[in-house]
C-alpha atoms as a PDB file:
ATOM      1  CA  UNK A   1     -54.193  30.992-130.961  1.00  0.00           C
ATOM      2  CA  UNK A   2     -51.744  29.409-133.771  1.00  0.00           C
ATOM      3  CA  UNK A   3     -48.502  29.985-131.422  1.00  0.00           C
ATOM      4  CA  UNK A   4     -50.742  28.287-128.720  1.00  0.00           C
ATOM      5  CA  UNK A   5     -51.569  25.557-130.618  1.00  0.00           C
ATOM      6  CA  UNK A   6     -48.078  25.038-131.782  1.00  0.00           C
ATOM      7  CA  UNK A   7     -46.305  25.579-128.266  1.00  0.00           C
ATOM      8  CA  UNK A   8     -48.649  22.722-126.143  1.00  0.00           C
ATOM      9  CA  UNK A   9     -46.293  19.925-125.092  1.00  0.00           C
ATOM     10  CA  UNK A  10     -49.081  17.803-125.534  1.00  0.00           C
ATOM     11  CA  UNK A  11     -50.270  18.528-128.886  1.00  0.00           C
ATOM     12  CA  UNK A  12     -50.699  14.957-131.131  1.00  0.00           C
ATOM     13  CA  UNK A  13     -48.047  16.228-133.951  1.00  0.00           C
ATOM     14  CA  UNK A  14     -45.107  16.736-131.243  1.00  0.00           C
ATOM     15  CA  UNK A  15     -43.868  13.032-130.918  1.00  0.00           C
ATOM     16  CA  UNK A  16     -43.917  13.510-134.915  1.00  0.00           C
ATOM     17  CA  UNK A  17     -41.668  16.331-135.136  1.00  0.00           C
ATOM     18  CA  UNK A  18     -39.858  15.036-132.485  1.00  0.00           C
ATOM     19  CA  UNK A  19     -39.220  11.905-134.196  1.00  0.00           C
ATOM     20  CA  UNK A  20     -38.639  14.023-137.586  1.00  0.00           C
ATOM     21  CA  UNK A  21     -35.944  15.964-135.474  1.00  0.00           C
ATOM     22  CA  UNK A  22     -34.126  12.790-134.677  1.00  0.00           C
ATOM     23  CA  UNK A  23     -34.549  11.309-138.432  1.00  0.00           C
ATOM     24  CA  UNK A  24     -32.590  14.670-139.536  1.00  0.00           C
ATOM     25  CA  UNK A  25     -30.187  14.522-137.077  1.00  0.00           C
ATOM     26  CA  UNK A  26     -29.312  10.979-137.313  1.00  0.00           C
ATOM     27  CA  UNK A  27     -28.849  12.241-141.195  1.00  0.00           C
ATOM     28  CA  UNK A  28     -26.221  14.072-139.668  1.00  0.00           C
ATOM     29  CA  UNK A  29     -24.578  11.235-137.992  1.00  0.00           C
ATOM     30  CA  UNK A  30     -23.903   8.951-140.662  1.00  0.00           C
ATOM     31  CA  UNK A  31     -21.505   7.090-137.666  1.00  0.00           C
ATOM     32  CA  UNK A  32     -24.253   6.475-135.866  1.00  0.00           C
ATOM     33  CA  UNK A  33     -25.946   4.704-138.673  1.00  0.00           C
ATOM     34  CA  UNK A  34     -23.356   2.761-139.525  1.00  0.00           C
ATOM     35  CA  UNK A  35     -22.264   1.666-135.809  1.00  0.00           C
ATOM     36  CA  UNK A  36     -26.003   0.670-135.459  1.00  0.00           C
ATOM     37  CA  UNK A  37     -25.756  -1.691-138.381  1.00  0.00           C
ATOM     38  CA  UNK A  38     -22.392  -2.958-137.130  1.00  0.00           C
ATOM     39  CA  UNK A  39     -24.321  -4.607-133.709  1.00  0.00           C
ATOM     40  CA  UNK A  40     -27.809  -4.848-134.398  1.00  0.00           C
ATOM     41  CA  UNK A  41     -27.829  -8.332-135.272  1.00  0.00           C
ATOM     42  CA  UNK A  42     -26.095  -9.430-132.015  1.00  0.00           C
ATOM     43  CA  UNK A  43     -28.443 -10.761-129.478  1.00  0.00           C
ATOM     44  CA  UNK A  44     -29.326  -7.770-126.604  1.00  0.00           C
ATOM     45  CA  UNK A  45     -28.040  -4.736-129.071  1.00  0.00           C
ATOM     46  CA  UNK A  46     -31.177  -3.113-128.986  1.00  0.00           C
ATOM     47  CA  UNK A  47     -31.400  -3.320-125.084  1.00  0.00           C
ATOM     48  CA  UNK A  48     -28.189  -2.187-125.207  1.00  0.00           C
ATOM     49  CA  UNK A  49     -27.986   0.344-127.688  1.00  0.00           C
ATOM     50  CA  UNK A  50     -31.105   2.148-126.012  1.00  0.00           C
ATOM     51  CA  UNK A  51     -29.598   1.912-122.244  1.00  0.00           C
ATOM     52  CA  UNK A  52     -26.638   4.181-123.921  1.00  0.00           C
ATOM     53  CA  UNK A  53     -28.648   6.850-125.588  1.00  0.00           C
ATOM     54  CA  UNK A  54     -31.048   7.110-122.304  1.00  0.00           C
ATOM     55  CA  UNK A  55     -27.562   7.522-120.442  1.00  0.00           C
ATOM     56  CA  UNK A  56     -26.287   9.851-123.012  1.00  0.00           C
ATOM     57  CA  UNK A  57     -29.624  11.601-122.761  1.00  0.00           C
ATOM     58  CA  UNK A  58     -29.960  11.826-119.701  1.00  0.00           C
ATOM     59  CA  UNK A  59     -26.414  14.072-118.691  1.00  0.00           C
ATOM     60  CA  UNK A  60     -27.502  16.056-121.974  1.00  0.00           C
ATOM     61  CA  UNK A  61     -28.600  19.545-121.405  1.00  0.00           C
ATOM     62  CA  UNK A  62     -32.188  21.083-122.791  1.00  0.00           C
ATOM     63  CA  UNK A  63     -33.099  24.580-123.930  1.00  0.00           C
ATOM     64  CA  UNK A  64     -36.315  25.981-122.114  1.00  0.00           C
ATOM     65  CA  UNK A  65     -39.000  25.746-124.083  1.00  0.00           C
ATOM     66  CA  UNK A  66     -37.222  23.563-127.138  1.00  0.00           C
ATOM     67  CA  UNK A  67     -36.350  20.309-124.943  1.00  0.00           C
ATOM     68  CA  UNK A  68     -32.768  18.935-127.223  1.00  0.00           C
ATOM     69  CA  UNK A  69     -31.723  21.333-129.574  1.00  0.00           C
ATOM     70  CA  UNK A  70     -30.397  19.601-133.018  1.00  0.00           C
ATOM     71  CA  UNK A  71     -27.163  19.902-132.061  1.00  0.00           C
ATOM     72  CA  UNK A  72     -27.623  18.045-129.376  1.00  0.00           C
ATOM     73  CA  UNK A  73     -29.443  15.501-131.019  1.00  0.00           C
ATOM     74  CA  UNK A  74     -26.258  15.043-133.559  1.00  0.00           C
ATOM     75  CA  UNK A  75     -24.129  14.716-130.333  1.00  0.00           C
ATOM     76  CA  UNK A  76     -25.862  12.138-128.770  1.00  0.00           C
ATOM     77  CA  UNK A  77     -26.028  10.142-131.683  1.00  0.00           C
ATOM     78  CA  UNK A  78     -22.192  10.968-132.883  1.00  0.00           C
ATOM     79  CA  UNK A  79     -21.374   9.726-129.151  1.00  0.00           C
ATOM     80  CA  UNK A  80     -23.424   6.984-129.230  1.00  0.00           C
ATOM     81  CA  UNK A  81     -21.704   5.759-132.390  1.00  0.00           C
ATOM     82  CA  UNK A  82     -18.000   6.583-131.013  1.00  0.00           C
ATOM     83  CA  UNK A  83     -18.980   4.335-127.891  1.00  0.00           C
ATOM     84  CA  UNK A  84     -20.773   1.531-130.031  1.00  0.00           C
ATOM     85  CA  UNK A  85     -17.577   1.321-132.285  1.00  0.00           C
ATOM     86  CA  UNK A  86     -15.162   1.336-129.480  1.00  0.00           C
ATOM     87  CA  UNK A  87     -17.344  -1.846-128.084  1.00  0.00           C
ATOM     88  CA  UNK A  88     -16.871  -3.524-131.332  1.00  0.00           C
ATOM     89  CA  UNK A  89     -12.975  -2.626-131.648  1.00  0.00           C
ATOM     90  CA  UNK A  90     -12.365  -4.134-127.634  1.00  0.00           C
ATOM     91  CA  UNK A  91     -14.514  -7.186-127.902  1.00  0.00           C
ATOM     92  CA  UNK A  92     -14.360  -8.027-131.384  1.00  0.00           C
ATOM     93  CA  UNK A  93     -16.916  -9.821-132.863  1.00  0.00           C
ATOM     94  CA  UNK A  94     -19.402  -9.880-129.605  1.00  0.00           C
ATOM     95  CA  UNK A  95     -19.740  -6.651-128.691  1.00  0.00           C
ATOM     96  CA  UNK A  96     -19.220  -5.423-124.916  1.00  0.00           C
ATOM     97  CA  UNK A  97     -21.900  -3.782-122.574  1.00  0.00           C
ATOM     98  CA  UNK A  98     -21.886  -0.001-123.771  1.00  0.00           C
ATOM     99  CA  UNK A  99     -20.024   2.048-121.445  1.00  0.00           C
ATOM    100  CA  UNK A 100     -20.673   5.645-120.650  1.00  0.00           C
ATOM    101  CA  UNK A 101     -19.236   8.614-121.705  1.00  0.00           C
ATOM    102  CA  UNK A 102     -19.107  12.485-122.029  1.00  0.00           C
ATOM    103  CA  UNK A 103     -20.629  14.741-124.330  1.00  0.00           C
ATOM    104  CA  UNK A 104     -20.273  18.342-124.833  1.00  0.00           C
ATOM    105  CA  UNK A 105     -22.671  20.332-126.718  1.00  0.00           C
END
């Protein structure tokens, strides 16, 4: 009954560990952190920031059973802050409309 318990999808503590999972990987991906801080005072970053991990998300690849694995999670974020950065660098101080790109994990 314990594995069952601890296997439902929709069990209440699962967006919790979820979000824990993303807290430690994040940890991780100290350029993400830093890239974040770098835009999030400009006017749309969130918007923008969020359309590029949903992109990045959604060409990631999930593990039966697990959904994103942790590396994953780290890739995501590392890629996130490699495209966030290389906004900043082309546009300056404004930063540019997040483009897409490629992870491998």
């Amino acid at each position: 009954m314990a594995r069952w318990i601890a296997t439902r999808d929709d069990r209440p503590s699962r967006e919790v560990e979820t979000f824990v999972a993303w807290l430690a990987a994040a940890e991780k991906a100290p350029d993400f952190k830093n890239a974040l801080a770098s835009v999030i005072a400009e006017e749309g970053a969130t918007e923008r920031v969020s359309e590029l991990l949903r992109d990045l998300l959604d060409r990631a690849g999930t593990h039966f059973g697990i959904g994103y694995s942790q590396g994953t999670r780290v890739a995501v974020l590392q890629a996130a802050a490699d495209e966030i950065n290389r906004s900043v660098q082309h546009a300056g101080p404004q930063a540019a409309e997040p483009r897409s790109v490629d992870i491998q994990d």
